[in-house]
C-alpha atoms as a PDB file:
ATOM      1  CA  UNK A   1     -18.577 -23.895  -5.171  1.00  0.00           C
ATOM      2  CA  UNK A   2     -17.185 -24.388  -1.238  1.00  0.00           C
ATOM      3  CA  UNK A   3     -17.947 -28.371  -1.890  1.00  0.00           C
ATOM      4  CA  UNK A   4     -16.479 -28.679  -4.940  1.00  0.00           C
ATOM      5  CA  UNK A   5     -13.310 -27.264  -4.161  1.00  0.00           C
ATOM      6  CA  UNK A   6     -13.096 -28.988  -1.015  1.00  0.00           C
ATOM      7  CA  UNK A   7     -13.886 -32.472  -2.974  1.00  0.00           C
ATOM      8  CA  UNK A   8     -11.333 -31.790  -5.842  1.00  0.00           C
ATOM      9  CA  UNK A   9      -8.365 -31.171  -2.995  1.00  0.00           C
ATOM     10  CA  UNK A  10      -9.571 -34.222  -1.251  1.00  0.00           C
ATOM     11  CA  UNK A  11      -8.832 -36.085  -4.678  1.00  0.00           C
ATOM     12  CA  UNK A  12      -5.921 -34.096  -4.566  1.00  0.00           C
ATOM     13  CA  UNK A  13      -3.968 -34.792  -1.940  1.00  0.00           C
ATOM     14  CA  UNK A  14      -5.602 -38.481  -1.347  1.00  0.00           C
ATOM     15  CA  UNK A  15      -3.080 -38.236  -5.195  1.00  0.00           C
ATOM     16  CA  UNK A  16      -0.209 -36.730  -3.389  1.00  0.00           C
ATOM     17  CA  UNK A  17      -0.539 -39.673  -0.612  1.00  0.00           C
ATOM     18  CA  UNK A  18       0.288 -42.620  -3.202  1.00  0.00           C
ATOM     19  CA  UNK A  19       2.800 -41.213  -5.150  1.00  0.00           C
ATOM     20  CA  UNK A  20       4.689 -39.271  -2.521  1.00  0.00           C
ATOM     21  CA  UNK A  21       7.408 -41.750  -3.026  1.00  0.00           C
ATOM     22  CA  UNK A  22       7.773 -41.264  -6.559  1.00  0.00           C
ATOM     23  CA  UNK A  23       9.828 -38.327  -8.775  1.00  0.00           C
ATOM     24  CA  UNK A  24       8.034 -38.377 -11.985  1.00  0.00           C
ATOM     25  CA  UNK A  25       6.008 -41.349 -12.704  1.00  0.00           C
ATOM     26  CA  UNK A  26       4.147 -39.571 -15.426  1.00  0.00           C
ATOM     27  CA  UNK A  27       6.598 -38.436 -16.921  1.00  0.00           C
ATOM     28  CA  UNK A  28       5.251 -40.125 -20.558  1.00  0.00           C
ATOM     29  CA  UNK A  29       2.229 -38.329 -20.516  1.00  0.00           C
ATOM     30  CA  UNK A  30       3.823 -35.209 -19.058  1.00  0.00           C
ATOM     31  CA  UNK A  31       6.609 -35.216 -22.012  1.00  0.00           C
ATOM     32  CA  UNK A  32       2.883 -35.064 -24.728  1.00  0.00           C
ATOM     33  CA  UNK A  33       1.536 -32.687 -22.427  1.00  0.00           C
ATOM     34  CA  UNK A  34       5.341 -30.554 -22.059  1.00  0.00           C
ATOM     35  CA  UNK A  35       5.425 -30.531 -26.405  1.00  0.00           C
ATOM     36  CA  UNK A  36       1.944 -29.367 -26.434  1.00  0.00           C
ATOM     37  CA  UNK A  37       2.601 -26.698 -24.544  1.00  0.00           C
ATOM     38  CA  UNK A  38       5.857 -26.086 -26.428  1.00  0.00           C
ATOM     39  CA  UNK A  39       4.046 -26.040 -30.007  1.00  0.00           C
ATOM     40  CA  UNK A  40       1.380 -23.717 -28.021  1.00  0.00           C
ATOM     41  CA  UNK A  41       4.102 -21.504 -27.307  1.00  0.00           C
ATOM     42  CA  UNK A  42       6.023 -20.998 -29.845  1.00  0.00           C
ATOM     43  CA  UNK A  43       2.711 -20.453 -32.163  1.00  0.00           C
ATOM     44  CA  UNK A  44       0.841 -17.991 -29.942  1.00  0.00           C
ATOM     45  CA  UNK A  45       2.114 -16.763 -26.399  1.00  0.00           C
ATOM     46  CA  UNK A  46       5.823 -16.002 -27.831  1.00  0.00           C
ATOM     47  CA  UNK A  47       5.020 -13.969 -30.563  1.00  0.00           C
ATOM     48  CA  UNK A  48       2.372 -12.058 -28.818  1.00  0.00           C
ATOM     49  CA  UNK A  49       4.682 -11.474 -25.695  1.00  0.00           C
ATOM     50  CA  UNK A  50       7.769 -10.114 -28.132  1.00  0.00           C
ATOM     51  CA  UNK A  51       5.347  -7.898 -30.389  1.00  0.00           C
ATOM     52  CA  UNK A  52       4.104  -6.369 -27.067  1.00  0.00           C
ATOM     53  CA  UNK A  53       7.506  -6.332 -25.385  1.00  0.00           C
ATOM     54  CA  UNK A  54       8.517  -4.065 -29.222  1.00  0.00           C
ATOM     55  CA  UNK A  55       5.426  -2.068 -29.399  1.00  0.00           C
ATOM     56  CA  UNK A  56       4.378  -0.876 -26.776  1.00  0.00           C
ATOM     57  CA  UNK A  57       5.771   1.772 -24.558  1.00  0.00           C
ATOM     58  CA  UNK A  58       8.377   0.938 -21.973  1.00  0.00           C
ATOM     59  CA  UNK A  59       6.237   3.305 -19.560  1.00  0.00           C
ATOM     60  CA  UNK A  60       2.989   1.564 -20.189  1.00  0.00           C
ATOM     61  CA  UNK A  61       4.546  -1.988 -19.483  1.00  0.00           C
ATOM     62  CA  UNK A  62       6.120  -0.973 -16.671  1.00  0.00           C
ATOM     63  CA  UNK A  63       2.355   0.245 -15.479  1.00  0.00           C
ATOM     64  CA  UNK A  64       0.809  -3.009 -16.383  1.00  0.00           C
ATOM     65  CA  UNK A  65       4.063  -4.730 -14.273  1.00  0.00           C
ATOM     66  CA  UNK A  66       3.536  -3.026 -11.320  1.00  0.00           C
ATOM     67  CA  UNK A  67      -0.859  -3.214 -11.564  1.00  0.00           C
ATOM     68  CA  UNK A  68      -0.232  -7.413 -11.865  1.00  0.00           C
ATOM     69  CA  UNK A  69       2.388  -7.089  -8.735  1.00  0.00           C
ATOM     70  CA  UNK A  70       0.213  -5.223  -5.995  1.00  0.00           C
ATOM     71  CA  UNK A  71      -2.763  -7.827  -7.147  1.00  0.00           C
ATOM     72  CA  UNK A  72      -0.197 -10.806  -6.689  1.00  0.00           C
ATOM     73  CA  UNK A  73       0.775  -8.837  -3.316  1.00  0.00           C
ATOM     74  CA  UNK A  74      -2.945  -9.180  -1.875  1.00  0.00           C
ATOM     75  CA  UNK A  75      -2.699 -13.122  -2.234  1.00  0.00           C
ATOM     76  CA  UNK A  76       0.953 -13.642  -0.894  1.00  0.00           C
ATOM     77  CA  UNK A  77      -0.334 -11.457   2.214  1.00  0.00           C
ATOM     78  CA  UNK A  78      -2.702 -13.847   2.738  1.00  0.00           C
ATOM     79  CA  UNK A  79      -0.103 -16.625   2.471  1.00  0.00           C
ATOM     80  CA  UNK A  80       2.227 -15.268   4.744  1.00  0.00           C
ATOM     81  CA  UNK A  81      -0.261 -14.504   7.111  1.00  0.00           C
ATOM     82  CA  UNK A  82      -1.496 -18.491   6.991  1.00  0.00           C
ATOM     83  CA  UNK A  83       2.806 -19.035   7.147  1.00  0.00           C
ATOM     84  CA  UNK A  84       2.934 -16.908  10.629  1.00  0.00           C
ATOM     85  CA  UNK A  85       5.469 -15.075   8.673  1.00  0.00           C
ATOM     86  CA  UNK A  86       4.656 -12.424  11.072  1.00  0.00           C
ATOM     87  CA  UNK A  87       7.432  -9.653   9.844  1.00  0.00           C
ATOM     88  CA  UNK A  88       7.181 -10.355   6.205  1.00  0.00           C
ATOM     89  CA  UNK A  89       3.242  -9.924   6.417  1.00  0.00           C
ATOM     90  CA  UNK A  90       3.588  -6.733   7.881  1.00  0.00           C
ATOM     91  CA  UNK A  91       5.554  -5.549   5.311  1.00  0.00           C
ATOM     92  CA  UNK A  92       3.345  -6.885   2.207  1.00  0.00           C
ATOM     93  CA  UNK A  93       0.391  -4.974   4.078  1.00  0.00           C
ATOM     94  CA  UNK A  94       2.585  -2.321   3.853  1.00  0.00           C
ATOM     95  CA  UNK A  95       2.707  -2.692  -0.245  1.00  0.00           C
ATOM     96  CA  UNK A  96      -0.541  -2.951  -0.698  1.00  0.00           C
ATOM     97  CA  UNK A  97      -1.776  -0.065   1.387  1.00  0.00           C
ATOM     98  CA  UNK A  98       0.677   2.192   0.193  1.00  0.00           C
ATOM     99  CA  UNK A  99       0.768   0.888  -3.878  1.00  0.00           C
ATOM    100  CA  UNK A 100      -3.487   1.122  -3.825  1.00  0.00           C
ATOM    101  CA  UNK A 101      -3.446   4.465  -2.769  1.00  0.00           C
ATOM    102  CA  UNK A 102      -0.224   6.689  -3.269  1.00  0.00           C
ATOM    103  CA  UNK A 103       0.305   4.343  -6.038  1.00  0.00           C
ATOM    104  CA  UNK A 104      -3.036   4.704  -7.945  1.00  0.00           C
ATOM    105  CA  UNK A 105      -4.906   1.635  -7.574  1.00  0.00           C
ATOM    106  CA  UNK A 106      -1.196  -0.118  -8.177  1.00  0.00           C
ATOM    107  CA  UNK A 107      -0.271   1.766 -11.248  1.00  0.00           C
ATOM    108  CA  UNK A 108       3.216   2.903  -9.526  1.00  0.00           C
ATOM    109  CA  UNK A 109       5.292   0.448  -7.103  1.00  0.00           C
ATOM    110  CA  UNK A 110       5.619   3.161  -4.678  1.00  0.00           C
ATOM    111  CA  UNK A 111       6.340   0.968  -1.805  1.00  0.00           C
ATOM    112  CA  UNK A 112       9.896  -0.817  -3.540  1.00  0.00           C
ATOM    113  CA  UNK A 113      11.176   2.695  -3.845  1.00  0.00           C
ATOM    114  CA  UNK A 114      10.216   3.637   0.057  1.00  0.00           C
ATOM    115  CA  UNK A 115      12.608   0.453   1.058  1.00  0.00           C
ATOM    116  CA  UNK A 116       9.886  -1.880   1.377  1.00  0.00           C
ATOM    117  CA  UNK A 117      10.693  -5.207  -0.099  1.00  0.00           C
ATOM    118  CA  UNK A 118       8.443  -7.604  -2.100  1.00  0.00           C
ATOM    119  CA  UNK A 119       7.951 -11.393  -1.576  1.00  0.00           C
ATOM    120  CA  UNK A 120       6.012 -13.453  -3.215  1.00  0.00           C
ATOM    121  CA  UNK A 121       3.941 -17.068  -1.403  1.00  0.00           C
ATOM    122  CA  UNK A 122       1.438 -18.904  -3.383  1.00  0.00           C
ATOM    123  CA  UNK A 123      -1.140 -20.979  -1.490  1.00  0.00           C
ATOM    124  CA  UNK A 124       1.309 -24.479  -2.690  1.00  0.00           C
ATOM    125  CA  UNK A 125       4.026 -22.998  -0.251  1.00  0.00           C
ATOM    126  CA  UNK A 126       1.533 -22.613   2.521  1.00  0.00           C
ATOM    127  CA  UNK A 127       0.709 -26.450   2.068  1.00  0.00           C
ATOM    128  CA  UNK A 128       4.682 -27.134   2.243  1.00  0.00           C
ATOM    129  CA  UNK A 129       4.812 -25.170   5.133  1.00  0.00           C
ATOM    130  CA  UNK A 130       2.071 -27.240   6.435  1.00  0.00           C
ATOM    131  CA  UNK A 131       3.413 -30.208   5.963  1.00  0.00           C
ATOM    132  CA  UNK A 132       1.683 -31.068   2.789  1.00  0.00           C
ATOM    133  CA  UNK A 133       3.932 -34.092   0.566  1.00  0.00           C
ATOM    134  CA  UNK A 134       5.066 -32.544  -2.017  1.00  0.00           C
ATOM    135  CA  UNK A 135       3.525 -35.448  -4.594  1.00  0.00           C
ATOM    136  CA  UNK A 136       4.571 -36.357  -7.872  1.00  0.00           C
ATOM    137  CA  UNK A 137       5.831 -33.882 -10.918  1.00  0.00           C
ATOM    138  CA  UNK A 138       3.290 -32.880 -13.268  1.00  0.00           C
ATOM    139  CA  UNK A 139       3.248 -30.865 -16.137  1.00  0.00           C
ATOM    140  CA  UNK A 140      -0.318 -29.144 -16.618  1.00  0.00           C
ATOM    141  CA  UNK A 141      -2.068 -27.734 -20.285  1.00  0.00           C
ATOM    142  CA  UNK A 142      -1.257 -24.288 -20.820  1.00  0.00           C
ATOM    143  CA  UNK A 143      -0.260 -24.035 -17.221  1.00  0.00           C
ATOM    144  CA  UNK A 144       3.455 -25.784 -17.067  1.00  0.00           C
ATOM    145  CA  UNK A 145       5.138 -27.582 -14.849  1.00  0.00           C
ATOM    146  CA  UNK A 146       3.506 -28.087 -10.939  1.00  0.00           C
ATOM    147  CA  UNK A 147       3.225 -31.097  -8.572  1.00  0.00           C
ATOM    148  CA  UNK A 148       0.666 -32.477  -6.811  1.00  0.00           C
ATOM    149  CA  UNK A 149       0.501 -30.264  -4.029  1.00  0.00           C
ATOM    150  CA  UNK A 150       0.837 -27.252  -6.518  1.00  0.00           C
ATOM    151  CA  UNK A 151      -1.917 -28.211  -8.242  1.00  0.00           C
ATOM    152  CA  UNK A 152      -4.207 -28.453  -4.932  1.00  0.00           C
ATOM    153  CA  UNK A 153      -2.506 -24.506  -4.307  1.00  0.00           C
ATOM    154  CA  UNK A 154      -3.458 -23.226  -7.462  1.00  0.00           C
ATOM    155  CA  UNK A 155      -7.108 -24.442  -6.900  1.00  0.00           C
ATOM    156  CA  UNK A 156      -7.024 -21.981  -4.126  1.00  0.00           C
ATOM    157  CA  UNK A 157      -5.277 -19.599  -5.814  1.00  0.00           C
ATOM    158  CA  UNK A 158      -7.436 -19.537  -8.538  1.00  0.00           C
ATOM    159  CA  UNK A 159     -10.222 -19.531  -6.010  1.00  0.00           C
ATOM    160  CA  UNK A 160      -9.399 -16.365  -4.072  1.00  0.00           C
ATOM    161  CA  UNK A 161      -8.252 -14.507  -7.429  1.00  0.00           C
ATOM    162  CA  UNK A 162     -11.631 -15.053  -8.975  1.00  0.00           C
ATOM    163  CA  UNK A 163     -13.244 -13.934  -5.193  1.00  0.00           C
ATOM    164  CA  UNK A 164     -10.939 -10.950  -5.458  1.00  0.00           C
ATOM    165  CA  UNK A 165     -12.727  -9.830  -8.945  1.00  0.00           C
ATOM    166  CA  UNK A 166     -15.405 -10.944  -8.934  1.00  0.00           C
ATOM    167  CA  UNK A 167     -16.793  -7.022  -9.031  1.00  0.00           C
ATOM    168  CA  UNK A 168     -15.281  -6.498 -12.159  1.00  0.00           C
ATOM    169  CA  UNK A 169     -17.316  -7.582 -15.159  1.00  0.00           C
ATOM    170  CA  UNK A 170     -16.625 -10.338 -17.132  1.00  0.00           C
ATOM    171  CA  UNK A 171     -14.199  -8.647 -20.005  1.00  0.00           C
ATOM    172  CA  UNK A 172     -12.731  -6.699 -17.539  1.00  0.00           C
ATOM    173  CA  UNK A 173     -11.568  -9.842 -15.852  1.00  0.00           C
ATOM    174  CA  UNK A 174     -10.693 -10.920 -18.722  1.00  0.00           C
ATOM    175  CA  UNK A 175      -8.520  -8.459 -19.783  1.00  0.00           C
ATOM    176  CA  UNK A 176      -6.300  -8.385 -15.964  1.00  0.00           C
ATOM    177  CA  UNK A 177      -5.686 -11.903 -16.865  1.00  0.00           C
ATOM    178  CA  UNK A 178      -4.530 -11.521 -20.005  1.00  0.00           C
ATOM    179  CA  UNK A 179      -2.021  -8.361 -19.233  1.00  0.00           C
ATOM    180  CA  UNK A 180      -0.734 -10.679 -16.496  1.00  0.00           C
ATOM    181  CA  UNK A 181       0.115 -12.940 -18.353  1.00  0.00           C
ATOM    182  CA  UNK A 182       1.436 -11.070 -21.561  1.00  0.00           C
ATOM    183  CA  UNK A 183       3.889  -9.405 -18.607  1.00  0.00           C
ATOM    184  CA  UNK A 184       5.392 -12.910 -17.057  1.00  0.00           C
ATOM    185  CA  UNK A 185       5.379 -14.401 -20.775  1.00  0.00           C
ATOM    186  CA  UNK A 186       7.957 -10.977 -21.335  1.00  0.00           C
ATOM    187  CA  UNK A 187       9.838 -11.966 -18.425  1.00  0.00           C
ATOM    188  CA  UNK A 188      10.414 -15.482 -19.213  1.00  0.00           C
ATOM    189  CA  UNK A 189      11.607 -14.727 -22.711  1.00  0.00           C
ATOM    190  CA  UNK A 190      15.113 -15.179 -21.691  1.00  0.00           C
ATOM    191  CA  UNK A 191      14.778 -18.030 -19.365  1.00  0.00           C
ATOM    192  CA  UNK A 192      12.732 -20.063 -21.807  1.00  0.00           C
ATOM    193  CA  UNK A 193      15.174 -18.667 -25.032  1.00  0.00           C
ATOM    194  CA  UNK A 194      18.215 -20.439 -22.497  1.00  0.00           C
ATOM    195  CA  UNK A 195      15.986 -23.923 -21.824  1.00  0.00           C
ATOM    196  CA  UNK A 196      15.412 -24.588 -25.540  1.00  0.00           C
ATOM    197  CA  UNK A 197      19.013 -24.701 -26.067  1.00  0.00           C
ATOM    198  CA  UNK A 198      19.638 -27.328 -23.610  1.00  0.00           C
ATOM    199  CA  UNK A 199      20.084 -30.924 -24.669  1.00  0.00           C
ATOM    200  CA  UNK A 200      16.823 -31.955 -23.344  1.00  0.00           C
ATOM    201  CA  UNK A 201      13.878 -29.196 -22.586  1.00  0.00           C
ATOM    202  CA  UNK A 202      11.636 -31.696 -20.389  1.00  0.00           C
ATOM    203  CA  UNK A 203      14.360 -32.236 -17.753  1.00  0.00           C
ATOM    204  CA  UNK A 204      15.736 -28.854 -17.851  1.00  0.00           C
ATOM    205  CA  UNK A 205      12.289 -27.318 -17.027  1.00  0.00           C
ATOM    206  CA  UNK A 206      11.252 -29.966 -14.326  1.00  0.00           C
ATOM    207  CA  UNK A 207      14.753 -29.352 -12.966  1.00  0.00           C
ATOM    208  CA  UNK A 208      14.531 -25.409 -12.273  1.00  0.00           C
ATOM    209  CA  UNK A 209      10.999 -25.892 -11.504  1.00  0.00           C
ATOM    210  CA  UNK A 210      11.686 -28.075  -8.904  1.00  0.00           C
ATOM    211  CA  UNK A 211      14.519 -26.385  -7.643  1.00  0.00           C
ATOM    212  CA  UNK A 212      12.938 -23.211  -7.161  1.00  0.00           C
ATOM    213  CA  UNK A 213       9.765 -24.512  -5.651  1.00  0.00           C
ATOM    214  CA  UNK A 214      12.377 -25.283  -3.044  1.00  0.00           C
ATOM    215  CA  UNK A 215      13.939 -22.503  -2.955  1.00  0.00           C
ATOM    216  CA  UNK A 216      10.522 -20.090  -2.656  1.00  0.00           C
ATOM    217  CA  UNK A 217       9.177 -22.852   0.259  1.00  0.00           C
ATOM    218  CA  UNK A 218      12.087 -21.518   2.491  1.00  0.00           C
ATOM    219  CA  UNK A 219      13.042 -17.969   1.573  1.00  0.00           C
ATOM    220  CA  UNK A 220      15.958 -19.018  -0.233  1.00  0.00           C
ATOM    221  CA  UNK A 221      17.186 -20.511   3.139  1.00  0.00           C
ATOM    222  CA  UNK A 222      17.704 -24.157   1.896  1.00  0.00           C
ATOM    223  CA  UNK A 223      18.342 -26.825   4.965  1.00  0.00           C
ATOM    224  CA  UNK A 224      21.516 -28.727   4.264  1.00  0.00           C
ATOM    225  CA  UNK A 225      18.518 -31.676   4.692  1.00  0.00           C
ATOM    226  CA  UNK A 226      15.350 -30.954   3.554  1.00  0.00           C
ATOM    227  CA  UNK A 227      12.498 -33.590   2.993  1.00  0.00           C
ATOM    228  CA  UNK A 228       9.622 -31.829   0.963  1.00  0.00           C
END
């Protein structure tokens, strides 16, 4: 497992090396793979995100919110602790100790109402941060919009998240994954309702995408010159 994931980030970034220089190069195939997605969509994850966002009790989602947050808090702690974001770290320990415990297992987002804050760093910021290129814009099946150096991040992501449950059986797993993602498919449904109407949906996405990769990499502190 250890080999292959350090093999398919070699391929990865050895990508990110030759097309560093370029914005979207793919952007053909990425505009089949962005409609697939689209049709996908519209057919399936939509309509199951809006039936549960109308049927099912405003307490219960808010449960299943808050259960998907303090797991998403365990891998930005990691993140920020890779980042030497020394204070912010602190604080996400913070979350998790207090949201696992006097939260019930992370039923209850205890911590946000006792003044500590949430952030959020994926394993692709912590290659930014590094010093990782950022590569070229991709759009993934199923998955969305990334780059090069996202994709290599979400490896690890996926990596550690699978590490993280990996005592849980199978259709236990299963069903985290899909809550979490029924609950940011409910809190897109605006976003996405806004892109649709814009004159072209490709360029709209890979433009907020990009922009708030940016954005995320530094803290919403954006350098009047920045190079990633």
């Amino acid at each position: 497992m250890k080999n292959l994931l350090i093999s398919s980030l070699c391929l990865i970034f050895s990508m990110i090396v030759i097309a560093e220089e370029e914005f979207d190069p793919f952007e053909e195939t990425n505009r089949v793979i962005f409609e697939f997605n689209q049709d996908l969509d519209e057919t399936l994850f939509e309509p199951v995100a809006k039936s549960y966002q109308e049927n099912v009790a405003k307490p219960v989602q808010n449960r299943v919110s808050d259960f998907s947050s303090n797991i998403g808090d365990i891998g930005t702690l990691g993140n920020e602790i890779a980042q030497f974001e020394l204070i912010n770290s602190a604080s996400t320990l913070g979350r998790v100790l207090i949201n696992s415990t006097v939260g019930l297992f992370g039923l209850f987002d205890v911590a946000s109402d006792w003044g500590l804050e949430k952030t959020e760093e994926d394993f692709g910021q912590t290659l930014a941060v590094w010093g990782t290129p950022e590569g070229s814009y991709v759009v993934l099946p199923v998955l969305g919009p990334s780059t090069l150096r996202d994709v290599a991040g979400k490896v690890v992501d996926v990596a550690q998240r699978v590490e993280r449950t990996e005592k849980l059986k199978t259709a236990q797993e299963a069903g985290v994954i899909a809550l979490q993602a029924v609950d940011t498919r409910v809190k897109l449904l605006p976003v996405i309702d806004l892109i649709r109407q814009s004159d072209d949906p490709y360029v709209a996405v890979r433009s907020s995408y990009l922009q708030k990769r940016k954005h995320d990499i530094y803290n919403g502190n954006l350098p009047e010159d920045d190079e990633f």
